[in-house]
PDB file of N, CA and C in Angstrom:
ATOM      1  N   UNK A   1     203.855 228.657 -52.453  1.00  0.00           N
ATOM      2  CA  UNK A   1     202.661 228.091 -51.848  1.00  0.00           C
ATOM      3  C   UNK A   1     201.852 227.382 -52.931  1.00  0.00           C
ATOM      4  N   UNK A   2     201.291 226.109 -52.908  1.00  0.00           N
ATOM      5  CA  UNK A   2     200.260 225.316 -53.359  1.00  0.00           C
ATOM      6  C   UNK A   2     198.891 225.466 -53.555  1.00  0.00           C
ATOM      7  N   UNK A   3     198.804 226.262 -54.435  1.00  0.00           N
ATOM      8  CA  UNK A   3     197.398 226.658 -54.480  1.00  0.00           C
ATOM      9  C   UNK A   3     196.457 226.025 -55.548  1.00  0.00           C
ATOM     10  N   UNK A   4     195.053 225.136 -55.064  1.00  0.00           N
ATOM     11  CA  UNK A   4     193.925 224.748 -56.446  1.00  0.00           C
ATOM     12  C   UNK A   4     193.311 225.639 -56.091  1.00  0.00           C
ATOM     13  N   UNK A   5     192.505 226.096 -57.363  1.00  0.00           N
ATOM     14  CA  UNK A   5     191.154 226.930 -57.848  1.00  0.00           C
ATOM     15  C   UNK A   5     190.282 226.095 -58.334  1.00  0.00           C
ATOM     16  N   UNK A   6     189.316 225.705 -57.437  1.00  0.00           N
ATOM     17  CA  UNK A   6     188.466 225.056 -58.178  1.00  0.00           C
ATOM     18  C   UNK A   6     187.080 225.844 -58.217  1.00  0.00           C
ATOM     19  N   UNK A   7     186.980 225.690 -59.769  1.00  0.00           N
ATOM     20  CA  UNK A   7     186.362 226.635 -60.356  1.00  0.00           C
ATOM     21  C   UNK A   7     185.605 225.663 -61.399  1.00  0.00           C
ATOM     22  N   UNK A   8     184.164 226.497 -61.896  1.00  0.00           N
ATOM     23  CA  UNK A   8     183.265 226.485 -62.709  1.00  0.00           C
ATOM     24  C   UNK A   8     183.797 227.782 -64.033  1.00  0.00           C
ATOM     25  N   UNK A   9     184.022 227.554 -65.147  1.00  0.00           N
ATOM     26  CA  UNK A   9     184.705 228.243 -66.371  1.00  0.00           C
ATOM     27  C   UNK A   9     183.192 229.702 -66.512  1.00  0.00           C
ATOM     28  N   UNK A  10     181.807 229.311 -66.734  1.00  0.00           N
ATOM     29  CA  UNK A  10     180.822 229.452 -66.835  1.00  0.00           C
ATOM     30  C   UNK A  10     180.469 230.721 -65.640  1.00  0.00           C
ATOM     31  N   UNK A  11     180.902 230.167 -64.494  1.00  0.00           N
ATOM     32  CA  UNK A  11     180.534 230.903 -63.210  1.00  0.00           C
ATOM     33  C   UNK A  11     181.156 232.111 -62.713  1.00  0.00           C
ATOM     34  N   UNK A  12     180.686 233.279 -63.031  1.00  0.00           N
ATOM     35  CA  UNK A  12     180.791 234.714 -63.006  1.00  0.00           C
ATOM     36  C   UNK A  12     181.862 235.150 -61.825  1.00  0.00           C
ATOM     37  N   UNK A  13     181.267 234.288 -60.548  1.00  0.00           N
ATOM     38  CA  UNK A  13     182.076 234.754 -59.323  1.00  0.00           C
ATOM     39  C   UNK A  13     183.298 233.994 -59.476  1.00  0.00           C
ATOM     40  N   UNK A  14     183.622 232.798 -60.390  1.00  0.00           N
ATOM     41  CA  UNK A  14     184.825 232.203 -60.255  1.00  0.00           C
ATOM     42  C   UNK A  14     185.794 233.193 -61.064  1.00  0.00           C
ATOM     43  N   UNK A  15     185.089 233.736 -62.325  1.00  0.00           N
ATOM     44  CA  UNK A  15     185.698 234.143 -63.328  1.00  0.00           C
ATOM     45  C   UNK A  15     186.314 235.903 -62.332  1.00  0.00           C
ATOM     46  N   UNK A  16     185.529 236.049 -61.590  1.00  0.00           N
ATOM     47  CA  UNK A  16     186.052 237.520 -60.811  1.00  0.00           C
ATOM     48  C   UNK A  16     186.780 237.077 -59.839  1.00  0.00           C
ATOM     49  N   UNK A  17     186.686 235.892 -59.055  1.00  0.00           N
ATOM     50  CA  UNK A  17     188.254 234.783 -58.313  1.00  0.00           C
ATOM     51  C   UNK A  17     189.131 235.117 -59.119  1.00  0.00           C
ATOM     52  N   UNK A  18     189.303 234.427 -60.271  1.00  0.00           N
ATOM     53  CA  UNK A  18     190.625 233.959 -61.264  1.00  0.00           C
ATOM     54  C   UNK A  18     191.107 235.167 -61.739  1.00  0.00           C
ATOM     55  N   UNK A  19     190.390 236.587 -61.936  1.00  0.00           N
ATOM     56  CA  UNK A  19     191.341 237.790 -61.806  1.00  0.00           C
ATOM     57  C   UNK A  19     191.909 238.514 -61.385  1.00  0.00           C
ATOM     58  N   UNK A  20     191.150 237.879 -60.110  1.00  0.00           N
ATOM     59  CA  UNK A  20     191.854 238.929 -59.120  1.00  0.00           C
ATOM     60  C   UNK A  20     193.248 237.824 -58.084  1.00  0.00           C
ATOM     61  N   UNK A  21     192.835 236.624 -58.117  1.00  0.00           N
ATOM     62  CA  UNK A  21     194.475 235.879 -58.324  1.00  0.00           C
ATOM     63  C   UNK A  21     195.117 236.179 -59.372  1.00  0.00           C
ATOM     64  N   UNK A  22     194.917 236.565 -60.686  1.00  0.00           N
ATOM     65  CA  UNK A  22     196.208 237.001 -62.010  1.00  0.00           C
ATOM     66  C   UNK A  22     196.280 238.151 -61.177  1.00  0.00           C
ATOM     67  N   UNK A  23     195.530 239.239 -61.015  1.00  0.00           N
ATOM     68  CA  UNK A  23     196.081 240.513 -60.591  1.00  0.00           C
ATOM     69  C   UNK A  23     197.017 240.651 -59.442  1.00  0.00           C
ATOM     70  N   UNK A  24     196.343 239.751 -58.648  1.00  0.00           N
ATOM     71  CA  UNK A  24     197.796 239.844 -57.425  1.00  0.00           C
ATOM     72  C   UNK A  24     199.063 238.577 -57.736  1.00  0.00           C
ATOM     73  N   UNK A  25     198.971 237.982 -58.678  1.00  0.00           N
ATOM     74  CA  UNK A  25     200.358 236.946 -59.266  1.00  0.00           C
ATOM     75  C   UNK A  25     200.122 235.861 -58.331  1.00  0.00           C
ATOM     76  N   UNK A  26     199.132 235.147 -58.157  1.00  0.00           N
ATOM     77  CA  UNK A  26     199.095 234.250 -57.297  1.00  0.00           C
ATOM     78  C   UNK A  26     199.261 233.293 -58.279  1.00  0.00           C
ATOM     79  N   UNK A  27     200.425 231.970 -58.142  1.00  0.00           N
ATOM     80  CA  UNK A  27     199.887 231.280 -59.433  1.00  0.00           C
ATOM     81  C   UNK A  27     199.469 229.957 -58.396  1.00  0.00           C
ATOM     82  N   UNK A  28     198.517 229.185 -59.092  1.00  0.00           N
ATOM     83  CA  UNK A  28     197.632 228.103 -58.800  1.00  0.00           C
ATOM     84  C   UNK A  28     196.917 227.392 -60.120  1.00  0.00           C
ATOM     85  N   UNK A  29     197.029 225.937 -59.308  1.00  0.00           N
ATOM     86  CA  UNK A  29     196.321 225.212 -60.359  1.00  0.00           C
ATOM     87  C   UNK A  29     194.882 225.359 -60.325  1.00  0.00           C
ATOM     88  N   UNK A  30     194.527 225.067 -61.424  1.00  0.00           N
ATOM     89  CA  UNK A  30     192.762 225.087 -62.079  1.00  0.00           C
ATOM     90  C   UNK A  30     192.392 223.639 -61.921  1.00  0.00           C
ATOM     91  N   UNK A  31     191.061 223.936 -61.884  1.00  0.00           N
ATOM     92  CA  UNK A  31     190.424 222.461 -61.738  1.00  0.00           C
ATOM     93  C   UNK A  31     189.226 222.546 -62.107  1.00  0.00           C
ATOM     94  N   UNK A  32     188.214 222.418 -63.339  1.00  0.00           N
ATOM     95  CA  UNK A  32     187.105 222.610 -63.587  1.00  0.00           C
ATOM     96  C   UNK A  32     185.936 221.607 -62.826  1.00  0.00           C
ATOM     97  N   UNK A  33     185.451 222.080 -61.327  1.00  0.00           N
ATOM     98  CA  UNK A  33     184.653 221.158 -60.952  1.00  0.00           C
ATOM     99  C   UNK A  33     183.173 220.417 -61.602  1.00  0.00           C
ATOM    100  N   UNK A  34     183.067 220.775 -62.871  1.00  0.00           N
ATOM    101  CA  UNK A  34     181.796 220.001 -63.609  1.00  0.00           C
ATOM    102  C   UNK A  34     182.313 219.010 -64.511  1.00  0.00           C
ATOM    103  N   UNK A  35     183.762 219.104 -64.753  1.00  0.00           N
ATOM    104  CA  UNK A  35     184.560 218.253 -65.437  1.00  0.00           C
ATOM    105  C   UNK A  35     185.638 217.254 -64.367  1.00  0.00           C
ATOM    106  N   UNK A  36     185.710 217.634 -63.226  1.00  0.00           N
ATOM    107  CA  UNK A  36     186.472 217.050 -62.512  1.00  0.00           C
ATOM    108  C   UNK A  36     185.887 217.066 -61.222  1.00  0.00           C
ATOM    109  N   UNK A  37     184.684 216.211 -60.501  1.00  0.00           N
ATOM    110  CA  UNK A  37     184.106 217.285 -59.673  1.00  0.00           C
ATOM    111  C   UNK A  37     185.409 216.458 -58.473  1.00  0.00           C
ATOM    112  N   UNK A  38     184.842 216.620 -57.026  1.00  0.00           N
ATOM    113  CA  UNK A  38     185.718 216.465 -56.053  1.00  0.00           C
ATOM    114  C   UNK A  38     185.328 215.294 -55.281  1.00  0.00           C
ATOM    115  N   UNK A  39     185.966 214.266 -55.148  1.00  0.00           N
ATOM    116  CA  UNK A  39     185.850 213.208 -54.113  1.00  0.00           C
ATOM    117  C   UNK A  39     185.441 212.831 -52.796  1.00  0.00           C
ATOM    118  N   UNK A  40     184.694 212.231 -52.455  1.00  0.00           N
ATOM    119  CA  UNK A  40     184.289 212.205 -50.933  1.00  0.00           C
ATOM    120  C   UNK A  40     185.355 212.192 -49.904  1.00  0.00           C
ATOM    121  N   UNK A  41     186.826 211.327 -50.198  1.00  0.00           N
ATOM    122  CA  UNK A  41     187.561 212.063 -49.734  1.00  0.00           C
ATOM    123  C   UNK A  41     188.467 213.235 -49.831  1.00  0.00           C
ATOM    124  N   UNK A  42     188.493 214.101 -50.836  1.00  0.00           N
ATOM    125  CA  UNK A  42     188.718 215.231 -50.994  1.00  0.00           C
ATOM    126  C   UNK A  42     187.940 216.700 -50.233  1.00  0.00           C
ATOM    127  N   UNK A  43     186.557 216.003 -50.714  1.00  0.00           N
ATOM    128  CA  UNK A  43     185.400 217.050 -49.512  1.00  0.00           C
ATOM    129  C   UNK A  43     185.750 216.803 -47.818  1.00  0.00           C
ATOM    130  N   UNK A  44     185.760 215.537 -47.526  1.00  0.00           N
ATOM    131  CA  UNK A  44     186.180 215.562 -46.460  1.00  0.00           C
ATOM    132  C   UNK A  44     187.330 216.201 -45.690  1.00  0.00           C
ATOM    133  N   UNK A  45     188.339 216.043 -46.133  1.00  0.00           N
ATOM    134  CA  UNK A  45     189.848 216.586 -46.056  1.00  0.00           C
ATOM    135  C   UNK A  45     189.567 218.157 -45.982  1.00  0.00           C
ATOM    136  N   UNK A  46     188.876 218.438 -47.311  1.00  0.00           N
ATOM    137  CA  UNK A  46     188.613 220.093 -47.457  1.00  0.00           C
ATOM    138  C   UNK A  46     187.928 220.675 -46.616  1.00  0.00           C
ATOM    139  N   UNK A  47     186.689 219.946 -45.997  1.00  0.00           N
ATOM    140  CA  UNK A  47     185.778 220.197 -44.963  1.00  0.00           C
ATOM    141  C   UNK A  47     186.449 220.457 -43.145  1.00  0.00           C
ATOM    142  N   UNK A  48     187.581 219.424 -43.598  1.00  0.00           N
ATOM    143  CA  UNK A  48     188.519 219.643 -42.090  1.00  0.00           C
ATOM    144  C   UNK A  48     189.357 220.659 -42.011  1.00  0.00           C
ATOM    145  N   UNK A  49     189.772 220.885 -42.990  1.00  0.00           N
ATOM    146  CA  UNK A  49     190.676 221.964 -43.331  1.00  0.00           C
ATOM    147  C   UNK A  49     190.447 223.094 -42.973  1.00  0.00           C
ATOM    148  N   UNK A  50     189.096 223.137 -43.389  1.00  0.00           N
ATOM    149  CA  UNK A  50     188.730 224.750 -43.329  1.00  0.00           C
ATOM    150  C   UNK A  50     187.706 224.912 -42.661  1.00  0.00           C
ATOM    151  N   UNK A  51     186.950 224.427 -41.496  1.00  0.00           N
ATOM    152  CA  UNK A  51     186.920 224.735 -40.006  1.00  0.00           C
ATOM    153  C   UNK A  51     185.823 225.345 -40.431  1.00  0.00           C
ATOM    154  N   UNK A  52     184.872 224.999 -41.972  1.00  0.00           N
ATOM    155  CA  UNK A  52     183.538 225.815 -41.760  1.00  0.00           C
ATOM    156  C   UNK A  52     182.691 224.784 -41.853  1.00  0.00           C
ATOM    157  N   UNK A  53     181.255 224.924 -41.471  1.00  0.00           N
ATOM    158  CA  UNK A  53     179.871 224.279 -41.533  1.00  0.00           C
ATOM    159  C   UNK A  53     179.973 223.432 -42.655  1.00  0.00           C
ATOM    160  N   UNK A  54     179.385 222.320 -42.718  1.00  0.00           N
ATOM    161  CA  UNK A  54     179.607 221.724 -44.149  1.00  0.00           C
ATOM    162  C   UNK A  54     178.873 221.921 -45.039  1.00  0.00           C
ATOM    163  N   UNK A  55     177.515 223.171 -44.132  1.00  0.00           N
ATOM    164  CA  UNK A  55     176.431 223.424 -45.543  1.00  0.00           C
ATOM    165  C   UNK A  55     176.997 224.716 -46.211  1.00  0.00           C
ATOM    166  N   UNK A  56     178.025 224.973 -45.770  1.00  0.00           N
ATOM    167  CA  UNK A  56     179.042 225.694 -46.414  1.00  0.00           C
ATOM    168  C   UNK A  56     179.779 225.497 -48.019  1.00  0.00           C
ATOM    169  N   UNK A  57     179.439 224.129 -48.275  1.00  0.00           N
ATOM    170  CA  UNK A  57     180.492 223.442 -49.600  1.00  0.00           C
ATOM    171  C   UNK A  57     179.145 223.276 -50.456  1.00  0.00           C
ATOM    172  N   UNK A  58     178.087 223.594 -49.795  1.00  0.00           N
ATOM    173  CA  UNK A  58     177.194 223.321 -50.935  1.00  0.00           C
ATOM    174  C   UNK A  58     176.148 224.881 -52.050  1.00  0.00           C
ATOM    175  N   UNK A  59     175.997 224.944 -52.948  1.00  0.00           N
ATOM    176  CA  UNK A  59     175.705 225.408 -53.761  1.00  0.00           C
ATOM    177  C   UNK A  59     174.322 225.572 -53.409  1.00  0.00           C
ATOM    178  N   UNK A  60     173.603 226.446 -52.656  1.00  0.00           N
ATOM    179  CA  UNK A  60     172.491 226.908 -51.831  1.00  0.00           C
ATOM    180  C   UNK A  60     171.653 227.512 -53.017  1.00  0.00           C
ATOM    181  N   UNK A  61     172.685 228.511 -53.700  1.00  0.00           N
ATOM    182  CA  UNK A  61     171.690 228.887 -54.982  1.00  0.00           C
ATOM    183  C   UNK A  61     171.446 228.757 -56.509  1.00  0.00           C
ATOM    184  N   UNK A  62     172.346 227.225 -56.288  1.00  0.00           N
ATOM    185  CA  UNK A  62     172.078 226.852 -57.444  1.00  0.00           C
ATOM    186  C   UNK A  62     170.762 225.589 -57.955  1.00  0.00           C
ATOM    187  N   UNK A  63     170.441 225.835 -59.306  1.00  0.00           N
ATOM    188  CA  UNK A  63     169.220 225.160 -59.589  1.00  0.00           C
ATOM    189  C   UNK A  63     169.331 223.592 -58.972  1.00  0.00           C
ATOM    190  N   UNK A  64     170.420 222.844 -58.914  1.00  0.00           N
ATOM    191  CA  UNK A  64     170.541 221.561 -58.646  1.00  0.00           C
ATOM    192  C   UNK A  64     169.724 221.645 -57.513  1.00  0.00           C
ATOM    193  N   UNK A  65     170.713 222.193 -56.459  1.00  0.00           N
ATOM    194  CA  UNK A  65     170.094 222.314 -54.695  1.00  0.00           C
ATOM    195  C   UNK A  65     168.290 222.738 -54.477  1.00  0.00           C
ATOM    196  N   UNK A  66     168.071 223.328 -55.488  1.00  0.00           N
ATOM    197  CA  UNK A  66     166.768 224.188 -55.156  1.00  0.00           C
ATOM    198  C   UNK A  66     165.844 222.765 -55.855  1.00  0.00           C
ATOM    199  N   UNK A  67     166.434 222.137 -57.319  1.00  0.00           N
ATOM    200  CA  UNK A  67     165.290 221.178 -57.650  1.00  0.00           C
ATOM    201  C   UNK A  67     165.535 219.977 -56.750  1.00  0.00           C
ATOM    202  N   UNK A  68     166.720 219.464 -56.006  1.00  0.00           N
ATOM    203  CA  UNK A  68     166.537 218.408 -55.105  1.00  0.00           C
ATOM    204  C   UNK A  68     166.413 218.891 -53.882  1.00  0.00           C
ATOM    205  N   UNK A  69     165.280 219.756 -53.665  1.00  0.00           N
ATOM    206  CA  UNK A  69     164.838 220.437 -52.434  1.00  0.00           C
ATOM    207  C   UNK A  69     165.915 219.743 -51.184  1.00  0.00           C
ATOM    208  N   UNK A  70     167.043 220.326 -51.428  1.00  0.00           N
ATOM    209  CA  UNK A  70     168.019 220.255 -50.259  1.00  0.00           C
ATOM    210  C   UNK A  70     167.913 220.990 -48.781  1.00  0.00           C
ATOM    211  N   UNK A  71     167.463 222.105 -49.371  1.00  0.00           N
ATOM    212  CA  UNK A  71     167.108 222.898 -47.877  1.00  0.00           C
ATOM    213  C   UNK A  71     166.526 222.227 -46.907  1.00  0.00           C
ATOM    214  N   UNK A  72     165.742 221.545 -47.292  1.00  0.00           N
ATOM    215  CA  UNK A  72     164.726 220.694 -46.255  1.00  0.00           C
ATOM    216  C   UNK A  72     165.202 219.066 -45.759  1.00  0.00           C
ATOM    217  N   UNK A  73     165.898 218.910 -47.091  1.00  0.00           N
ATOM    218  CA  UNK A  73     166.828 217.593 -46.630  1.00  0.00           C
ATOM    219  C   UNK A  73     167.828 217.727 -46.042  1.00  0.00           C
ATOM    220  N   UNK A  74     168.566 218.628 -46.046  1.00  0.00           N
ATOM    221  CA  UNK A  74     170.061 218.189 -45.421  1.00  0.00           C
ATOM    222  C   UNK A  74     170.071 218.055 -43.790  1.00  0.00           C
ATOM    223  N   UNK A  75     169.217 218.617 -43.491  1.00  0.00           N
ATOM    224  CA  UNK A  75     169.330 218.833 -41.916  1.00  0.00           C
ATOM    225  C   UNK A  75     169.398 217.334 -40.866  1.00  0.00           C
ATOM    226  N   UNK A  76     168.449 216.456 -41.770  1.00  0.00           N
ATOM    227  CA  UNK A  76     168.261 215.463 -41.622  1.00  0.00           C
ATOM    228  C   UNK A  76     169.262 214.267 -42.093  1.00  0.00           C
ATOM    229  N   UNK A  77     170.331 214.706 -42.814  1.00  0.00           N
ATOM    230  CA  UNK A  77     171.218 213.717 -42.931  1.00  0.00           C
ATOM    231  C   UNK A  77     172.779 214.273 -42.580  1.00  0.00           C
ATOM    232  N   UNK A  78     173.346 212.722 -42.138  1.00  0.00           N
ATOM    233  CA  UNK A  78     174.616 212.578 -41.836  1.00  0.00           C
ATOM    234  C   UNK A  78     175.863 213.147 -42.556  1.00  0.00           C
ATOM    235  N   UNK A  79     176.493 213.485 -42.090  1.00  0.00           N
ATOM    236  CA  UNK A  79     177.969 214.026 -42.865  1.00  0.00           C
ATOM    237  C   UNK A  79     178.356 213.427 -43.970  1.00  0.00           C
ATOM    238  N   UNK A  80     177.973 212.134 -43.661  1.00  0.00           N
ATOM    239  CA  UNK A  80     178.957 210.959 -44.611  1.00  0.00           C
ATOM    240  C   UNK A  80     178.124 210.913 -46.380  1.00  0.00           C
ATOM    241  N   UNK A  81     176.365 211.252 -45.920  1.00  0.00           N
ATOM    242  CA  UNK A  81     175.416 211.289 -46.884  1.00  0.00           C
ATOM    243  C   UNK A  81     175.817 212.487 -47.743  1.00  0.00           C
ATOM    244  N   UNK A  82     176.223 213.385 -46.994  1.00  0.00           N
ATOM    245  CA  UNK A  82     176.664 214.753 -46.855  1.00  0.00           C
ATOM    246  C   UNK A  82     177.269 214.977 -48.378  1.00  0.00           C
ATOM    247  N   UNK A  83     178.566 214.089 -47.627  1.00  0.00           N
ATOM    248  CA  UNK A  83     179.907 214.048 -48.630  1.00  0.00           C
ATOM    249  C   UNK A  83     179.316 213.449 -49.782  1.00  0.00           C
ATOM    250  N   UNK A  84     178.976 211.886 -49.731  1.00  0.00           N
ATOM    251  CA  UNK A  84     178.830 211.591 -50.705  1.00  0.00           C
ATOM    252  C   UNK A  84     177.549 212.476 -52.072  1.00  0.00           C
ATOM    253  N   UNK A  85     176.402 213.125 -51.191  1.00  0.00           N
ATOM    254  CA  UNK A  85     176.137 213.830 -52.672  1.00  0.00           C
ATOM    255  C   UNK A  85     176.879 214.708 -53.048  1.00  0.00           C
ATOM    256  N   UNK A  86     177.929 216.098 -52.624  1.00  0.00           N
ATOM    257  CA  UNK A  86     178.453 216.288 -53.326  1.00  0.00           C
ATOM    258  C   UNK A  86     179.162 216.197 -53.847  1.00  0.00           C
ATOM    259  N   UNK A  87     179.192 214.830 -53.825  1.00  0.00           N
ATOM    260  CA  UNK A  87     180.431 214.192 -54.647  1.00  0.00           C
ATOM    261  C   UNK A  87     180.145 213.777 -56.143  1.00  0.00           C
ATOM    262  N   UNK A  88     178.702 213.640 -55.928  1.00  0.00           N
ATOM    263  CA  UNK A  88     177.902 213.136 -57.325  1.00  0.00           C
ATOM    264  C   UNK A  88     177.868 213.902 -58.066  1.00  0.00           C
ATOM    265  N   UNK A  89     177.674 215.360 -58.164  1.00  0.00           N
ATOM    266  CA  UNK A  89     177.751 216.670 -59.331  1.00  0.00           C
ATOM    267  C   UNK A  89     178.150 217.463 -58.624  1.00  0.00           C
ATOM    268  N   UNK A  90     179.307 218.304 -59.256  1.00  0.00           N
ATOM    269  CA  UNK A  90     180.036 219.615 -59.087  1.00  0.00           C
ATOM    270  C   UNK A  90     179.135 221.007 -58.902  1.00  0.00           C
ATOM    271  N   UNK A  91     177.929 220.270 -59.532  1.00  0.00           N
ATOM    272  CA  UNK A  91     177.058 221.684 -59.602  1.00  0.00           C
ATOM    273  C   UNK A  91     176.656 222.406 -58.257  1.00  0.00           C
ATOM    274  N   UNK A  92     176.796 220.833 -57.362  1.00  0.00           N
ATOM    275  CA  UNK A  92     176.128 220.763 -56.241  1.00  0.00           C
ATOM    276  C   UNK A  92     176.864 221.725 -55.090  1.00  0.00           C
ATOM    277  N   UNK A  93     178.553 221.711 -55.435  1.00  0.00           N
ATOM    278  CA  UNK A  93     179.623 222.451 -54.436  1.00  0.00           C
ATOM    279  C   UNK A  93     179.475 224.244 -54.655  1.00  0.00           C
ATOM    280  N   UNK A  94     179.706 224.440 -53.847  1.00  0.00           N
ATOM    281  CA  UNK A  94     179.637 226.348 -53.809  1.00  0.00           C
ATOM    282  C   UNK A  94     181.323 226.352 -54.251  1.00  0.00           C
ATOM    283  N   UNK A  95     180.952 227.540 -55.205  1.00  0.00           N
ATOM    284  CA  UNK A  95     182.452 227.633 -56.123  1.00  0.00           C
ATOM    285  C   UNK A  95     182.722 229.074 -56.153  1.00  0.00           C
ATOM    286  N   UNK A  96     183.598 229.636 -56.003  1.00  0.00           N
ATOM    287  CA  UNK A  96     185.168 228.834 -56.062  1.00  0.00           C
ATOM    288  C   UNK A  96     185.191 227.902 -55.084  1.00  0.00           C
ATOM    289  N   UNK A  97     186.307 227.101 -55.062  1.00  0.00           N
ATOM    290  CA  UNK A  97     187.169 226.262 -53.635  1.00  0.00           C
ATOM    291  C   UNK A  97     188.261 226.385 -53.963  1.00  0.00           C
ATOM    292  N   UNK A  98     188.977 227.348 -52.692  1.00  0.00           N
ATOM    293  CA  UNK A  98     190.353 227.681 -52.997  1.00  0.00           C
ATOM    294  C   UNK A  98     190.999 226.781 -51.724  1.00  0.00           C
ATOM    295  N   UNK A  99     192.009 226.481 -52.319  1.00  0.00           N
ATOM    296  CA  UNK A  99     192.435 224.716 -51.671  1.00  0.00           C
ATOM    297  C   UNK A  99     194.156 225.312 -51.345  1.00  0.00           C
ATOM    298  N   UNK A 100     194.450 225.737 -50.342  1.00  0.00           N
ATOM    299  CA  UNK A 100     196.169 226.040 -49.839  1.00  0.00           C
ATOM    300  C   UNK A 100     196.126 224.996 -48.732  1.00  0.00           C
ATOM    301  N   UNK A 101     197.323 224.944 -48.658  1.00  0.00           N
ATOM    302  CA  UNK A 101     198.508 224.222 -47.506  1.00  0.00           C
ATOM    303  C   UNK A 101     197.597 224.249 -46.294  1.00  0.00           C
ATOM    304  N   UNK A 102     197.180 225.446 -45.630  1.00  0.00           N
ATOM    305  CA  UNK A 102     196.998 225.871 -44.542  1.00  0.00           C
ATOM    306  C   UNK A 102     195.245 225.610 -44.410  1.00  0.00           C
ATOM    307  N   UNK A 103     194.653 226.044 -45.354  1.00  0.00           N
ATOM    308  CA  UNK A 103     193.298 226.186 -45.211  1.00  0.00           C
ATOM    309  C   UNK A 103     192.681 225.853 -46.825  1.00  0.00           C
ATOM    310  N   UNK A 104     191.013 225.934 -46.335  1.00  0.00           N
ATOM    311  CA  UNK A 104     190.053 225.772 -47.516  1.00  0.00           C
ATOM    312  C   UNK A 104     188.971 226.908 -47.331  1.00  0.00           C
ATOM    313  N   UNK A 105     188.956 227.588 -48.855  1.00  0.00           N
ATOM    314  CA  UNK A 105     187.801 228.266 -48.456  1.00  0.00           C
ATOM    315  C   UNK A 105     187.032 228.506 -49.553  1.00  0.00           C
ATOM    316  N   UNK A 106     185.779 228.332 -49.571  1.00  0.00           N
ATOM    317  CA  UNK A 106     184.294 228.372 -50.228  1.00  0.00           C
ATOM    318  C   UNK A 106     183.714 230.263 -50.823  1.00  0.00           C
ATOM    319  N   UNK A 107     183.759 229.582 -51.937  1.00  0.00           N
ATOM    320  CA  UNK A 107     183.296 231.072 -52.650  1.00  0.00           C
ATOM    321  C   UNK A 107     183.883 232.121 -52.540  1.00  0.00           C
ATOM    322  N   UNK A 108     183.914 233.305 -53.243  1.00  0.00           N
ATOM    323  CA  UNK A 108     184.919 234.123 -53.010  1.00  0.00           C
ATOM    324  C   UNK A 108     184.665 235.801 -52.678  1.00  0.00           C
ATOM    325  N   UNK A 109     185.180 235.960 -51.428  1.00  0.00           N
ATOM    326  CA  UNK A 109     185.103 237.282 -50.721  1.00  0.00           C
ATOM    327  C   UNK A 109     185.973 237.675 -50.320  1.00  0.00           C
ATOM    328  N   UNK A 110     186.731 238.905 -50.987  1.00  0.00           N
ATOM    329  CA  UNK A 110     188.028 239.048 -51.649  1.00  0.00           C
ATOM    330  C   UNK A 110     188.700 239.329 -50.363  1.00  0.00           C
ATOM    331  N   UNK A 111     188.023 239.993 -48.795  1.00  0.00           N
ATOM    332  CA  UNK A 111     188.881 240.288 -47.821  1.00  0.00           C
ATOM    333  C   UNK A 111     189.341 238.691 -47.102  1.00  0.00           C
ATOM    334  N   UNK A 112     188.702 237.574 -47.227  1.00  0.00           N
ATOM    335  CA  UNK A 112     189.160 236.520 -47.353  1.00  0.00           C
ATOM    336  C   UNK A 112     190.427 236.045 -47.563  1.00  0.00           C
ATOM    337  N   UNK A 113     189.827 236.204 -49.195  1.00  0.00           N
ATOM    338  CA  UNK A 113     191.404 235.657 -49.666  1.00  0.00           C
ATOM    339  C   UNK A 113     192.144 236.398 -49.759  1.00  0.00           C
ATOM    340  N   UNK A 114     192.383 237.681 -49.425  1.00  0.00           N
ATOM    341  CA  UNK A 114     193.605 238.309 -49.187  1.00  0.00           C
ATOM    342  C   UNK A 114     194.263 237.881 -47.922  1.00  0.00           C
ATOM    343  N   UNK A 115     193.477 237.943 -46.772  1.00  0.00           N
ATOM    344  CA  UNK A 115     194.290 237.287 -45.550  1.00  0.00           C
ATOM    345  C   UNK A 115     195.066 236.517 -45.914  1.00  0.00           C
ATOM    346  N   UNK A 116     193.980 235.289 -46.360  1.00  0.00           N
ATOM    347  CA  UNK A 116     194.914 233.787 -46.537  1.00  0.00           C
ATOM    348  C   UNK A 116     196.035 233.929 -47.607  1.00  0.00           C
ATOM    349  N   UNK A 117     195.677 234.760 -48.236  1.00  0.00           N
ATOM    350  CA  UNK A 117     196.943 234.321 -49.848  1.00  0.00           C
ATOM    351  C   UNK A 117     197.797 235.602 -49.692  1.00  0.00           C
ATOM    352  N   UNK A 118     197.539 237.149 -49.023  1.00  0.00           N
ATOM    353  CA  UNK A 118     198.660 237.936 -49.082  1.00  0.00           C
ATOM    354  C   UNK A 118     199.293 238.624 -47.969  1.00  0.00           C
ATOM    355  N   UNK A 119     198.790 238.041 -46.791  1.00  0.00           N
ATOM    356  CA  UNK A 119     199.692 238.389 -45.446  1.00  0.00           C
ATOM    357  C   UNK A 119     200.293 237.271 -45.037  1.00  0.00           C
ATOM    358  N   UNK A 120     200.916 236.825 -45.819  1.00  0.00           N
ATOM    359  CA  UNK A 120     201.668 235.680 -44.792  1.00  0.00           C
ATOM    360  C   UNK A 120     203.111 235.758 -45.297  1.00  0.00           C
TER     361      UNK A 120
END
């Protein structure tokens, strides 16, 4: 199976992602989203994929979101506006993004990704 981790190196919850994929032998590629962030069509694709809210892909508690008072903006804009800011900084995406064949999924809650990555 085809698996990205896209991950922040820095970010605590990615760094407790990425061990607990070594611990169960999942192997997958890395992708440092502040060095590589993700494409408007990549968010998009990922956003279809995985069948959640799109204020789902965004980084709610991070300083970016809180100093470009997003809470209050997003409601008011389009998908497409959507995509394109987080396309502009990585800081902006909620991380991990674990990227398989089948699905996409946002941040990491380990009964999650066990479904997706060890019952199948």
């Amino acid at each position: 199976m085809d698996v990205l981790f896209v991950q922040y190196p820095a970010c605590s919850t990615c760094r407790k992602a990425k061990k607990w994929l070594d611990e169960h032998g999942i192997a997958c590629s890395e992708r440092n989203i502040k060095e590589d962030n993700p494409t408007v069509q990549e968010l998009k694709e990922w956003h279809e994929k995985s069948g959640l809210d799109i204020k789902r892909f965004f980084n709610t508690s991070g300083m970016l979101y809180k100093e470009m008072k997003l809470k209050d903006r997003l409601p008011g804009m389009s998908a497409e506006e959507k995509y394109d800011l987080l396309a502009t900084d990585g800081m902006l995406v909620k991380r991990p993004v674990l990227v398989t064949e089948q699905t996409v999924l946002t941040g990491f809650k380990e009964a999650e990704w066990e479904e997706v990555l060890c019952d199948e």
